[in-house]
PDB file of N, CA and C in Angstrom:
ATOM      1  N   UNK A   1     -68.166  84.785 150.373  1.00  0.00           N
ATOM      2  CA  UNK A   1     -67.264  85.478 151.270  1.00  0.00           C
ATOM      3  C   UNK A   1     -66.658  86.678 150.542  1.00  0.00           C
ATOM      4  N   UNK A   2     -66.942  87.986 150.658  1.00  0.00           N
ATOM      5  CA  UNK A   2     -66.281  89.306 150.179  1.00  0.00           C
ATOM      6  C   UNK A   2     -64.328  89.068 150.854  1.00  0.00           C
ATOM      7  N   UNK A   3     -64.302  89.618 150.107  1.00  0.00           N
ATOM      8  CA  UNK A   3     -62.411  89.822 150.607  1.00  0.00           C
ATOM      9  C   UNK A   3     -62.295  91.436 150.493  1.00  0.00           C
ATOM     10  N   UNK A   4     -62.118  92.079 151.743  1.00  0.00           N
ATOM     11  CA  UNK A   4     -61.621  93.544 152.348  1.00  0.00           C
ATOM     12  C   UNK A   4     -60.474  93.326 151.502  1.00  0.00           C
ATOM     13  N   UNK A   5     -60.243  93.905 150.663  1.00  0.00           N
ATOM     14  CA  UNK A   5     -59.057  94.732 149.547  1.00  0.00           C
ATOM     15  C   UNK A   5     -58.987  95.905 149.768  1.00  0.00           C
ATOM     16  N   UNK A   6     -57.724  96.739 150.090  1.00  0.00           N
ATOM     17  CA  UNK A   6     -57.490  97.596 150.376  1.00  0.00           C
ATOM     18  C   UNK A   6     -56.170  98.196 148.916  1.00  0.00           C
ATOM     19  N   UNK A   7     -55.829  98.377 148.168  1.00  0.00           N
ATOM     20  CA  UNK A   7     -55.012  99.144 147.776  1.00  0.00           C
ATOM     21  C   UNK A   7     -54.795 100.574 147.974  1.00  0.00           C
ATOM     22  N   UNK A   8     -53.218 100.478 148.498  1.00  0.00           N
ATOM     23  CA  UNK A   8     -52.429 101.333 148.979  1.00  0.00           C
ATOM     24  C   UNK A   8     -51.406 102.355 147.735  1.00  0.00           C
ATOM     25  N   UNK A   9     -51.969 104.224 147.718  1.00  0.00           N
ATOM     26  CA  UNK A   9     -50.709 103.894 146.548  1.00  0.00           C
ATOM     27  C   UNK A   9     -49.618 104.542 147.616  1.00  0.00           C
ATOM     28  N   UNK A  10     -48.689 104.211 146.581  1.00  0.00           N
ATOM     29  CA  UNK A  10     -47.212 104.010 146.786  1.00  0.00           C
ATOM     30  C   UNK A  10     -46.117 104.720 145.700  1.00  0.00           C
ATOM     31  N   UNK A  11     -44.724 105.380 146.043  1.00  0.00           N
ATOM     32  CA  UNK A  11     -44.123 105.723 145.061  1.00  0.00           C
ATOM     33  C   UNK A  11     -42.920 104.616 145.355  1.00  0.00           C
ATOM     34  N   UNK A  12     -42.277 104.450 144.106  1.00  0.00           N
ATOM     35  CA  UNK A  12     -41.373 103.614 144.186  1.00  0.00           C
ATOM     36  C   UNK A  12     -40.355 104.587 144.221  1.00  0.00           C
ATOM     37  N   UNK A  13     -39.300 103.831 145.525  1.00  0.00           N
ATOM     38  CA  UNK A  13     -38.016 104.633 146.028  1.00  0.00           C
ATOM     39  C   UNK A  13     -37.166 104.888 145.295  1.00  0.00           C
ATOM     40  N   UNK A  14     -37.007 103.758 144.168  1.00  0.00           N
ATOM     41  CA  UNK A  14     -35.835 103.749 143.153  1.00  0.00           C
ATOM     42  C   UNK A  14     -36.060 104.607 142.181  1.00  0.00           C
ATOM     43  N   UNK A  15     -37.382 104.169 141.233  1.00  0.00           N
ATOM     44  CA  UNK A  15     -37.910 104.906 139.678  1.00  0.00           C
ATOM     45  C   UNK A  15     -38.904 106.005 139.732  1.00  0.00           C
ATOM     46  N   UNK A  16     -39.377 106.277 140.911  1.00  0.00           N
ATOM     47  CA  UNK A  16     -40.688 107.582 141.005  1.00  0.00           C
ATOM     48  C   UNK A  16     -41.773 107.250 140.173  1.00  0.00           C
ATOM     49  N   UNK A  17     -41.686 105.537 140.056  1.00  0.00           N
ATOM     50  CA  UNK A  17     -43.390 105.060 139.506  1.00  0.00           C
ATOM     51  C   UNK A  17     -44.178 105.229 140.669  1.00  0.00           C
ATOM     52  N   UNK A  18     -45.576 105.382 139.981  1.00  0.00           N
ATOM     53  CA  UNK A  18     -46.866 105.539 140.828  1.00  0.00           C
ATOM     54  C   UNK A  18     -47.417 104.179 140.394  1.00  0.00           C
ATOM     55  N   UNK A  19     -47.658 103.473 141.941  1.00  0.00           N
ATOM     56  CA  UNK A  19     -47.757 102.390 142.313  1.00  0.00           C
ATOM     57  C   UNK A  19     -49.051 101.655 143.438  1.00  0.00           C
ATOM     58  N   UNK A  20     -49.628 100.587 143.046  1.00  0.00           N
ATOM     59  CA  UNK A  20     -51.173 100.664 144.080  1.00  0.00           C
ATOM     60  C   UNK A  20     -50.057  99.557 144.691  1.00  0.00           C
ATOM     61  N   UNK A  21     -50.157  98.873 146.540  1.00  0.00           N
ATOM     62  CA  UNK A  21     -49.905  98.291 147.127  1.00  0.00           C
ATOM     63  C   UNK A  21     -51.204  97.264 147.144  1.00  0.00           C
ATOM     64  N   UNK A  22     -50.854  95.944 147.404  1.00  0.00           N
ATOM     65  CA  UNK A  22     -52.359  95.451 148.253  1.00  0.00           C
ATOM     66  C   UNK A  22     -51.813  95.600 149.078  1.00  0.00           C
ATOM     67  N   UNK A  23     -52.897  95.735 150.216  1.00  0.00           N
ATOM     68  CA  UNK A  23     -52.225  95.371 151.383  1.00  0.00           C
ATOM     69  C   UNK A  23     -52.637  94.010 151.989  1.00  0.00           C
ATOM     70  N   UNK A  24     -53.235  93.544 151.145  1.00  0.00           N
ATOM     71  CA  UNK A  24     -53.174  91.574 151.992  1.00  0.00           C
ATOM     72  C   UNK A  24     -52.028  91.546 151.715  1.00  0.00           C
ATOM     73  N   UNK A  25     -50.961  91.406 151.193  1.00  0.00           N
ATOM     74  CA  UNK A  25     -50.074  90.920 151.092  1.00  0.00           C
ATOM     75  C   UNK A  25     -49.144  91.827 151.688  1.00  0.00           C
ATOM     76  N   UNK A  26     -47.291  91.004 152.184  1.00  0.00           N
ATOM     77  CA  UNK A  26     -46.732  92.117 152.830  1.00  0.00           C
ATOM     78  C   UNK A  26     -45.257  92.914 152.317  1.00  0.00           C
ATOM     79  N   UNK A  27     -45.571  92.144 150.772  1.00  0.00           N
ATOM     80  CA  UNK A  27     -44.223  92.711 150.130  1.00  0.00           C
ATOM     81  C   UNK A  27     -44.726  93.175 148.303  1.00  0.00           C
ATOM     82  N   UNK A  28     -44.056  93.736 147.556  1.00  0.00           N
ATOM     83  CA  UNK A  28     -44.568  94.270 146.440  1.00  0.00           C
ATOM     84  C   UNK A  28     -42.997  94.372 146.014  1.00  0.00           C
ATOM     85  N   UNK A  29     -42.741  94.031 144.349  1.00  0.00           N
ATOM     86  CA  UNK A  29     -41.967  94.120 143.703  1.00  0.00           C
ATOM     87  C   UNK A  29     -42.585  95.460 142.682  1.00  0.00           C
ATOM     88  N   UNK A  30     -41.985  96.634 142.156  1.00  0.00           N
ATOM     89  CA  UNK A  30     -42.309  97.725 141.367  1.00  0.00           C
ATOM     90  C   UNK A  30     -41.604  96.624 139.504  1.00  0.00           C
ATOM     91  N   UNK A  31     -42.740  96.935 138.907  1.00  0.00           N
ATOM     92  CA  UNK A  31     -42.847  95.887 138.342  1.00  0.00           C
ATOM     93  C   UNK A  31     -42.015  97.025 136.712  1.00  0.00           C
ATOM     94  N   UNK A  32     -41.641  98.310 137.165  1.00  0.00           N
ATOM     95  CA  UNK A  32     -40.926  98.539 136.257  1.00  0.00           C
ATOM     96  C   UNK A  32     -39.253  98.550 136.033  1.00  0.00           C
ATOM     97  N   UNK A  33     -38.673  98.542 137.438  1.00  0.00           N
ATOM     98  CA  UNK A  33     -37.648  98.652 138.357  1.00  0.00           C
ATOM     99  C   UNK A  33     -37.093  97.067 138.856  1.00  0.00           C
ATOM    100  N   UNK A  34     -37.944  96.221 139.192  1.00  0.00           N
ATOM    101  CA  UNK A  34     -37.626  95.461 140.254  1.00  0.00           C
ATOM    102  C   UNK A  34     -37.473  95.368 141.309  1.00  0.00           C
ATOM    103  N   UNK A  35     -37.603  96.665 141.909  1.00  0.00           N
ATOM    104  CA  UNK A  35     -37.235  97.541 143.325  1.00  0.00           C
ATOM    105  C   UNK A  35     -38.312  96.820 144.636  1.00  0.00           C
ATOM    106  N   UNK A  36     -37.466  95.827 145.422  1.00  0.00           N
ATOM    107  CA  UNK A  36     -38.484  94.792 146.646  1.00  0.00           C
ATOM    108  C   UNK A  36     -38.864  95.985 147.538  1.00  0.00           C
ATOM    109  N   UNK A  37     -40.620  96.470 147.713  1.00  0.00           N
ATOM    110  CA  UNK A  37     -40.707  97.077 148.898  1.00  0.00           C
ATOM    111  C   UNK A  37     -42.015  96.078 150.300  1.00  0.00           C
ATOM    112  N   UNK A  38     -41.314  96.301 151.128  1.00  0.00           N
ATOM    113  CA  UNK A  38     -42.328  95.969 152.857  1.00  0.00           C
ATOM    114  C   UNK A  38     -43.579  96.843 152.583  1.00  0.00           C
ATOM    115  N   UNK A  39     -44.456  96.281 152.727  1.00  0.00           N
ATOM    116  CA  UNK A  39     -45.912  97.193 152.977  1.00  0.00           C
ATOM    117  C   UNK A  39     -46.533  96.944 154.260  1.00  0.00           C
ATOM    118  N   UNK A  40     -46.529  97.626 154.814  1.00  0.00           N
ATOM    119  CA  UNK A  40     -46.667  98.562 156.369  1.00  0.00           C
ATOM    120  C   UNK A  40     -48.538  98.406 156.386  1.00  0.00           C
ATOM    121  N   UNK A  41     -48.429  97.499 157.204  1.00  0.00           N
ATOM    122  CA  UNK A  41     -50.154  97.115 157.560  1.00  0.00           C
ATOM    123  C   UNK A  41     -50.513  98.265 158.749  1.00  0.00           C
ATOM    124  N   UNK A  42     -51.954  98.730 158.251  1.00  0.00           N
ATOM    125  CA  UNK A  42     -52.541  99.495 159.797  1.00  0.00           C
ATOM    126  C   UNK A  42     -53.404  98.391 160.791  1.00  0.00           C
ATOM    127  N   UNK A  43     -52.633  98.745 161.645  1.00  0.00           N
ATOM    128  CA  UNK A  43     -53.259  97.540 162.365  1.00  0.00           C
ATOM    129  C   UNK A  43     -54.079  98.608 163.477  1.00  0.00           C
ATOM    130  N   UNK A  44     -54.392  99.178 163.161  1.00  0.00           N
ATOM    131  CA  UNK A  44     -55.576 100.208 164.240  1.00  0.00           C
ATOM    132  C   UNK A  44     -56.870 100.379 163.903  1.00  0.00           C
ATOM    133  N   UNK A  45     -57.677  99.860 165.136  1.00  0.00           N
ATOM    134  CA  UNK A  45     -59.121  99.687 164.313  1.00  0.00           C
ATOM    135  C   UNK A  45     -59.974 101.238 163.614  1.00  0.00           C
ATOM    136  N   UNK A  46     -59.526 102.044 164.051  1.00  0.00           N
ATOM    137  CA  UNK A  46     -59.948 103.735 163.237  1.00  0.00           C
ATOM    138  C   UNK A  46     -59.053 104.008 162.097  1.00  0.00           C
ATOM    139  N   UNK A  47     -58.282 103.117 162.079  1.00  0.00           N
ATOM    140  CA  UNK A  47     -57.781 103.161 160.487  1.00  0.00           C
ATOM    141  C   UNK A  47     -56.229 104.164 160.835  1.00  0.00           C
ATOM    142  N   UNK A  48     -56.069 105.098 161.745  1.00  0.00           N
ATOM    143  CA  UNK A  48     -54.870 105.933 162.396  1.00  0.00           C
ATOM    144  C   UNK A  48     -54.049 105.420 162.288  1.00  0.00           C
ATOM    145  N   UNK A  49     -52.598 106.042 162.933  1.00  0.00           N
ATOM    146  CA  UNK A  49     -51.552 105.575 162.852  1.00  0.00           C
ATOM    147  C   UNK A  49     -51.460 104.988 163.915  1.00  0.00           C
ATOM    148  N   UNK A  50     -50.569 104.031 164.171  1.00  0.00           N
ATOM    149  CA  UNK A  50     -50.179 103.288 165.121  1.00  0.00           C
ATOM    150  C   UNK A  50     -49.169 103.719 165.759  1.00  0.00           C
ATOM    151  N   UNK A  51     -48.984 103.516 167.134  1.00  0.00           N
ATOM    152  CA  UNK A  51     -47.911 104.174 167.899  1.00  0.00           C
ATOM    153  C   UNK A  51     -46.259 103.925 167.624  1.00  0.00           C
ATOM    154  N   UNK A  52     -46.687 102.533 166.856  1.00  0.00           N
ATOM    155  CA  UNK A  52     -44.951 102.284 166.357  1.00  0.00           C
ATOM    156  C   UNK A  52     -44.716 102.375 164.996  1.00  0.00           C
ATOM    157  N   UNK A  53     -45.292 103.403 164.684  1.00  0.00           N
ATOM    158  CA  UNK A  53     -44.727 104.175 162.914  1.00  0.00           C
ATOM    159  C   UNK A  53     -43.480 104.507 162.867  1.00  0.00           C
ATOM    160  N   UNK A  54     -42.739 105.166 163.551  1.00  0.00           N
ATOM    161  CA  UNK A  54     -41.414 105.604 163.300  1.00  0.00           C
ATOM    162  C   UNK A  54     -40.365 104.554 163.365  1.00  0.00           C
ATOM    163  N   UNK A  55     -40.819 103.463 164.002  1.00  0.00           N
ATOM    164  CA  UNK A  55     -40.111 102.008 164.248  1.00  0.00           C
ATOM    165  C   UNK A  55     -40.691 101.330 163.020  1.00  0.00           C
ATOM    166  N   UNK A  56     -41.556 101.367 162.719  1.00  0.00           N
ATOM    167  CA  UNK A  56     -42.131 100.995 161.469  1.00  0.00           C
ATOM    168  C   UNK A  56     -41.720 101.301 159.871  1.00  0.00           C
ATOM    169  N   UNK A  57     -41.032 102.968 160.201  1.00  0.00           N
ATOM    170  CA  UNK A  57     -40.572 103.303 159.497  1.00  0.00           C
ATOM    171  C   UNK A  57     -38.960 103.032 158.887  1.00  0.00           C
ATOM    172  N   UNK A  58     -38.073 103.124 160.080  1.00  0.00           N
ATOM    173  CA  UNK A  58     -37.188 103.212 160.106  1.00  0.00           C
ATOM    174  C   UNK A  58     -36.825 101.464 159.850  1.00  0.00           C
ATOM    175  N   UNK A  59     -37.533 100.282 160.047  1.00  0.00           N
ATOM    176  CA  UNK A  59     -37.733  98.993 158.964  1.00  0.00           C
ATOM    177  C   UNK A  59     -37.648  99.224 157.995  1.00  0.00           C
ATOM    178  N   UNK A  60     -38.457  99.577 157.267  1.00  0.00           N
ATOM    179  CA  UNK A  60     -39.110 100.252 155.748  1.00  0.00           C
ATOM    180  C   UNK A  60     -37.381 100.239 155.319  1.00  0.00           C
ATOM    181  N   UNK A  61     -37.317 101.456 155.418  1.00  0.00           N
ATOM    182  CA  UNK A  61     -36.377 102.688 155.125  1.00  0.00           C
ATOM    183  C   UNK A  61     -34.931 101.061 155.123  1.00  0.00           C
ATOM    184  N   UNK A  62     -34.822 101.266 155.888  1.00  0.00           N
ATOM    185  CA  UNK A  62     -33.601  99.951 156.080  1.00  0.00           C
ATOM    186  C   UNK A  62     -33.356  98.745 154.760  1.00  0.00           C
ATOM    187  N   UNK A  63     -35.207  98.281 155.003  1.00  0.00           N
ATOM    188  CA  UNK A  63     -35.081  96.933 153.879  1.00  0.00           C
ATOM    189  C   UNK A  63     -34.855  97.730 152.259  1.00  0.00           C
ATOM    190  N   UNK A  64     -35.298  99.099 152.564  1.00  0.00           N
ATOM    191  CA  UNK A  64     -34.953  99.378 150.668  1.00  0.00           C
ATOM    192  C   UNK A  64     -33.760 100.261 150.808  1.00  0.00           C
ATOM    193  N   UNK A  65     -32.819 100.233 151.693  1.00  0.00           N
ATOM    194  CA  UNK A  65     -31.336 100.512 151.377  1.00  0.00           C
ATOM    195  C   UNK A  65     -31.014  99.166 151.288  1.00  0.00           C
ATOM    196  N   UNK A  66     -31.369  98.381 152.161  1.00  0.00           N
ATOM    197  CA  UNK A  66     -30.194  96.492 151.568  1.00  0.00           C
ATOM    198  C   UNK A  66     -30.477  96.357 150.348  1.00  0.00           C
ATOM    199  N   UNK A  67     -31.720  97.009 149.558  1.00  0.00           N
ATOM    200  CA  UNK A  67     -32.735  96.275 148.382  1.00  0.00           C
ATOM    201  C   UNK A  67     -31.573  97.197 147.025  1.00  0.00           C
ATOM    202  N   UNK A  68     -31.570  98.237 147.866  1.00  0.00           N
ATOM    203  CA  UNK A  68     -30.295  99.364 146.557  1.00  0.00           C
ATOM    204  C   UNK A  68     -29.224  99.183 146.650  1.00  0.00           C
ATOM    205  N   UNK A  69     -28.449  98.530 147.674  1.00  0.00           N
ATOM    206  CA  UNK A  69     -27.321  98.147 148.103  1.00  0.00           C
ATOM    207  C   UNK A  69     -26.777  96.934 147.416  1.00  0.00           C
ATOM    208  N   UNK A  70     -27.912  95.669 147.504  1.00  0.00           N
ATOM    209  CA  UNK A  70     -27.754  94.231 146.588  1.00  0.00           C
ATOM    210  C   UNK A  70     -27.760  95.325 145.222  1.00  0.00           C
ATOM    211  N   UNK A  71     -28.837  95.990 144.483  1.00  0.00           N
ATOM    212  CA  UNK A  71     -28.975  95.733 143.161  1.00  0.00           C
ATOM    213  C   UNK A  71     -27.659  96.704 142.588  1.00  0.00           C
ATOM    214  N   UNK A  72     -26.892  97.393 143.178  1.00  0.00           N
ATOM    215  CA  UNK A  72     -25.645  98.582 142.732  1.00  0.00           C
ATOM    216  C   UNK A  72     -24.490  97.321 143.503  1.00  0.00           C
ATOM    217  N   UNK A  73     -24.700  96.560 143.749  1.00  0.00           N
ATOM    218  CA  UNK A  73     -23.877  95.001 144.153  1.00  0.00           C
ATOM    219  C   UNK A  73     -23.785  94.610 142.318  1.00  0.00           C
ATOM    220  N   UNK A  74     -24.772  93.939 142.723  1.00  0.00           N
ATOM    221  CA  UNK A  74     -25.117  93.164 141.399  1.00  0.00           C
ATOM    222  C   UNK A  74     -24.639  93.980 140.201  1.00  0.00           C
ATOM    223  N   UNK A  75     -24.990  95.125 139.684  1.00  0.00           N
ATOM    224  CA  UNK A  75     -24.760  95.875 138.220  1.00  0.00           C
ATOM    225  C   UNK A  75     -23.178  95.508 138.621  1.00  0.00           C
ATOM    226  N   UNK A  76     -22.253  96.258 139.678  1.00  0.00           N
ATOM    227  CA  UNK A  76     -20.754  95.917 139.881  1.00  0.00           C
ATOM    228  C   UNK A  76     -20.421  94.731 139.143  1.00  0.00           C
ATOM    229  N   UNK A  77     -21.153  93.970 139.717  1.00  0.00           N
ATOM    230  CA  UNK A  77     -21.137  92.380 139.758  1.00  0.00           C
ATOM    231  C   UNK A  77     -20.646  92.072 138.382  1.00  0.00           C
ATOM    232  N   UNK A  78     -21.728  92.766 137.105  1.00  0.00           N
ATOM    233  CA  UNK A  78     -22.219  91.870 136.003  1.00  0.00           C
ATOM    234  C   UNK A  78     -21.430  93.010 135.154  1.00  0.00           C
ATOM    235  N   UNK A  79     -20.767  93.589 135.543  1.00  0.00           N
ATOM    236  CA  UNK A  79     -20.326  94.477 134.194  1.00  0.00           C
ATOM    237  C   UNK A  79     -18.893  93.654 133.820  1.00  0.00           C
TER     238      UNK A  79
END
């Protein structure tokens, strides 16, 4: 059985590492940062964008402000 692997790259929001996504999977930790990001599946069979990208986006965008929000929590936290 072959397994369709797709890596996605990616910049990380926090550190501006250059980053491959899988996309079987639907979350990725930036493994220099710690920085949790959502990885955004194409679910269109021509490979295009899908009609709910900007809703798609605006997820995204959301889960890595809670993700900078906990970790500038936390440093507060621990000093």
């Amino acid at each position: 059985m072959s397994r369709n692997l797709k890596m996605l790259p990616v910049t990380c929001a926090q550190c501006g590492a250059q980053l491959e996504a899988d996309t079987t999977k639907e979350t990725m930790v930036c493994p220099y940062c710690g920085t949790s990001f959502l990885i955004q599946k194409d679910n269109t069979p021509d490979g295009g964008e899908s009609s709910g990208t900007d809703s798609n986006m605006k997820s995204i965008l959301s889960f890595i402000g809670q993700q900078m929000a906990e970790r500038r929590k936390y440093k507060v936290e621990s000093k």
